[in-house]
C-alpha atoms as a PDB file:
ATOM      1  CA  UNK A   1     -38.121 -19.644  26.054  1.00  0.00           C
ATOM      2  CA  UNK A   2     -35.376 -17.011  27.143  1.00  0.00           C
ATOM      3  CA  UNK A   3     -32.863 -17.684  29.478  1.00  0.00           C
ATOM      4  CA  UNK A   4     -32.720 -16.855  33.495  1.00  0.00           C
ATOM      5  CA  UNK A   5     -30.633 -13.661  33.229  1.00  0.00           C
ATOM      6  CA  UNK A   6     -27.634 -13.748  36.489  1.00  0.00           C
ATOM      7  CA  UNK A   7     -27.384 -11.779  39.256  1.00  0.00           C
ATOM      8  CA  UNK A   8     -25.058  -9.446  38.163  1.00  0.00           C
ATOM      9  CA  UNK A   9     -27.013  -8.514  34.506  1.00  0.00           C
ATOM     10  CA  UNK A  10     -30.319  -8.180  37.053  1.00  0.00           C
ATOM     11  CA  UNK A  11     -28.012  -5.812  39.227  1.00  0.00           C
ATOM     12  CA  UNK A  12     -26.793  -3.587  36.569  1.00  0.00           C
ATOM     13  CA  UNK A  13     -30.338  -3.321  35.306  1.00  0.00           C
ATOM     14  CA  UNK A  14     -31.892  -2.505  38.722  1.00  0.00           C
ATOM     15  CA  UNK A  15     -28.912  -0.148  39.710  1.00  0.00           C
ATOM     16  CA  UNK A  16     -30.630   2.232  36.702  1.00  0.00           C
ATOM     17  CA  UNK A  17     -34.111   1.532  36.973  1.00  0.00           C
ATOM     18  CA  UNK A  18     -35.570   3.169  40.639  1.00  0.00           C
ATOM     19  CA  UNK A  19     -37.699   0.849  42.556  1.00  0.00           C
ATOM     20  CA  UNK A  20     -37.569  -2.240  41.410  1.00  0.00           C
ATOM     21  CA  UNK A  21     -35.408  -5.124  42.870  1.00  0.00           C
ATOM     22  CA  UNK A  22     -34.961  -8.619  42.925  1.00  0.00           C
ATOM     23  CA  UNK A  23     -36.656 -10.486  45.644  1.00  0.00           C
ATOM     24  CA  UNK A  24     -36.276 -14.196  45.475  1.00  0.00           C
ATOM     25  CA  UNK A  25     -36.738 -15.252  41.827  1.00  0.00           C
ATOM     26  CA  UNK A  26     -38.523 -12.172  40.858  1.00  0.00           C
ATOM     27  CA  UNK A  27     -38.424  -8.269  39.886  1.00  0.00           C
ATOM     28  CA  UNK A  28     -40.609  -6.304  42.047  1.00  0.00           C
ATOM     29  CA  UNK A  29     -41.855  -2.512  42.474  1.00  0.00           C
ATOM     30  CA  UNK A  30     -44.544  -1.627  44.628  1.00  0.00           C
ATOM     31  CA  UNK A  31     -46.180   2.087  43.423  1.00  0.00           C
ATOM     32  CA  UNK A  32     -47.524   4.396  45.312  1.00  0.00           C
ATOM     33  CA  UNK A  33     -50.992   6.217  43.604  1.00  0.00           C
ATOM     34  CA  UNK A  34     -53.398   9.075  44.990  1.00  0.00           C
ATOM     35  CA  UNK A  35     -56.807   6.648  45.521  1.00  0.00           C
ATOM     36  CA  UNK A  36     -57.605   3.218  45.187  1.00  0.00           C
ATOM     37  CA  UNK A  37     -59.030   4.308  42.084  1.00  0.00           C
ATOM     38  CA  UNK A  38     -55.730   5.332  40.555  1.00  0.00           C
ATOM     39  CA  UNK A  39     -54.395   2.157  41.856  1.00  0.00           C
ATOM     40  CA  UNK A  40     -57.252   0.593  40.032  1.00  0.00           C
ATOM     41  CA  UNK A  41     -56.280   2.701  36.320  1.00  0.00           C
ATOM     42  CA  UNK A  42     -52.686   2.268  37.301  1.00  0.00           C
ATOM     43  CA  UNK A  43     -53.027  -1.602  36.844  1.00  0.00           C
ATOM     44  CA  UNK A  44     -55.772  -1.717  33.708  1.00  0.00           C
ATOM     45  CA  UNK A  45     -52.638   0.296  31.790  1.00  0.00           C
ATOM     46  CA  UNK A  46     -49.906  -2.777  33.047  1.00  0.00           C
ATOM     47  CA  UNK A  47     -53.198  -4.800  32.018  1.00  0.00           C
ATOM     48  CA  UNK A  48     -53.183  -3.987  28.291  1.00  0.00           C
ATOM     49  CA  UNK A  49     -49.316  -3.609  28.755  1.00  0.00           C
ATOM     50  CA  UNK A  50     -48.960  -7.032  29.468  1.00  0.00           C
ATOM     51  CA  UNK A  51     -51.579  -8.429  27.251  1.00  0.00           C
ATOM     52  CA  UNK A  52     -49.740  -6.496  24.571  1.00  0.00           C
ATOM     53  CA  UNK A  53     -46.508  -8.501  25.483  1.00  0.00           C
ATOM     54  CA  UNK A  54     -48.559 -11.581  26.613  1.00  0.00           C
ATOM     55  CA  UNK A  55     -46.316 -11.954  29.056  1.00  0.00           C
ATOM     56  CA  UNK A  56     -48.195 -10.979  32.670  1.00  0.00           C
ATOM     57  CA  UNK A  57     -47.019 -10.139  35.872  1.00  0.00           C
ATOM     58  CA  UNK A  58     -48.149 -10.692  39.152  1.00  0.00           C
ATOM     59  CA  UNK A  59     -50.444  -7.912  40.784  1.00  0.00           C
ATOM     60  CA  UNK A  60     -51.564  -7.057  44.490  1.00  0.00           C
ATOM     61  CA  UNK A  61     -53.777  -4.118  45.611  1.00  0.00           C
ATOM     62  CA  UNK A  62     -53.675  -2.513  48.380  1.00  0.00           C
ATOM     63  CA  UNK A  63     -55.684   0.355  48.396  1.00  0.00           C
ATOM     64  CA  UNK A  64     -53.192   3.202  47.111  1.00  0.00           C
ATOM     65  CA  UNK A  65     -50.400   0.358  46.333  1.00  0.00           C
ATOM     66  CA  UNK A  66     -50.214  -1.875  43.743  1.00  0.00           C
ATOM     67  CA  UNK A  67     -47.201  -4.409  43.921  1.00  0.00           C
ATOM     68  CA  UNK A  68     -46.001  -6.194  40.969  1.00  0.00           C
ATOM     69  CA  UNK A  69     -43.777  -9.132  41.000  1.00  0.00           C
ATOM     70  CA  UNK A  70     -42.144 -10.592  37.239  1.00  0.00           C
ATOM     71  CA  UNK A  71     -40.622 -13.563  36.423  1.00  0.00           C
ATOM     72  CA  UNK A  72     -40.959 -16.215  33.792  1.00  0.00           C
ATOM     73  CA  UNK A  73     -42.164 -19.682  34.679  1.00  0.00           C
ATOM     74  CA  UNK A  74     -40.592 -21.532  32.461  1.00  0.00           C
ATOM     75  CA  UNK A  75     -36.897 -20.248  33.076  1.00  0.00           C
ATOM     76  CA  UNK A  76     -37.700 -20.141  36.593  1.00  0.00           C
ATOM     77  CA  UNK A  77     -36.416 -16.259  37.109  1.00  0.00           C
ATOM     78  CA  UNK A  78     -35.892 -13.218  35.521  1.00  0.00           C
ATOM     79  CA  UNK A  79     -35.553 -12.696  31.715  1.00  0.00           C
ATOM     80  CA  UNK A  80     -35.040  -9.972  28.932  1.00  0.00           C
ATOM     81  CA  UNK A  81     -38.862 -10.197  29.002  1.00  0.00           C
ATOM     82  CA  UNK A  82     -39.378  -9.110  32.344  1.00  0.00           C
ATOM     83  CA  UNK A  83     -37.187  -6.614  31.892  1.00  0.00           C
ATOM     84  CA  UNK A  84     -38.838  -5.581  28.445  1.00  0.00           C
ATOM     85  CA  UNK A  85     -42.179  -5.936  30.620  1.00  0.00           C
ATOM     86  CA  UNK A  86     -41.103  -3.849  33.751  1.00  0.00           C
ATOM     87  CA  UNK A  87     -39.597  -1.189  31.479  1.00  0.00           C
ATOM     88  CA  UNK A  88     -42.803  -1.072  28.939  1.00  0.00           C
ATOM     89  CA  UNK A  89     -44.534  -0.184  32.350  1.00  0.00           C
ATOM     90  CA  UNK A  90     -42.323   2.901  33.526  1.00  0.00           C
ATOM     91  CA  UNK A  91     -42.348   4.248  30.486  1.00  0.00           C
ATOM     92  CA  UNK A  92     -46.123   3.875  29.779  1.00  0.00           C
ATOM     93  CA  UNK A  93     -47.005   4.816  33.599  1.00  0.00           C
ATOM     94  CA  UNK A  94     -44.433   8.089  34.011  1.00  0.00           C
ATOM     95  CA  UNK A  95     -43.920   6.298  36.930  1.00  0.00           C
ATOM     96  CA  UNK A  96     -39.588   6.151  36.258  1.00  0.00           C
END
C-alpha cells in the first residue's frame, strides 16, 4: 500500500499538471474528444494504461466527455500511483 499523499503535495502536483484537480478524495479530469467514438478510443488507451499499472480509475462517458476520477481504496485518497496513473495518461493521450 502507498500512503494518502496531503493536500499541499496534491496541490503542487495539480498546479503543473492542466485539468486535473482534487475533488473530494480523488484526482479528476474530464476530456473533451471530437465523437463519441474518440471518447470511446480515448478510454480503451487509459484501458490498457491502467491494466498496465493494474491500478484503474474510475470512467464516465458522456458522449464527447470522458471523466476520470483516481484514488486508491485502500489509503482512502490520492497516492504516488494515481499520480503515476494520471500522468501515464497525459503523456500516452497528448492530451497535457
Amino acid at each position: 500500500m502507498t500512503g494518502k499523499l496531503s493536500g499541499k503535495e496534491i496541490g503542487l502536483w495539480t498546479d503543473s499538471h492542466p485539468g486535473w484537480k482534487l475533488r473530494g478524495d480523488a484526482l479528476r479530469k474530464t476530456y473533451r474528444l471530437s465523437s463519441f467514438r474518440d471518447s470511446i478510443v480515448f478510454v480503451n488507451r487509459v484501458a490498457t494504461i491502467a491494466d498496465e499499472l493494474d491500478h484503474h480509475p474510475d470512467i464516465r462517458v458522456r458522449f464527447d466527455k470522458v471523466d476520470l476520477r483516481l484514488w486508491s481504496h485502500d489509503a482512502g485518497g490520492v497516492t504516488a500511483r494515481d499520480v503515476a496513473l494520471a500522468e501515464k495518461i497525459d503523456y500516452a493521450t497528448s492530451a497535457r
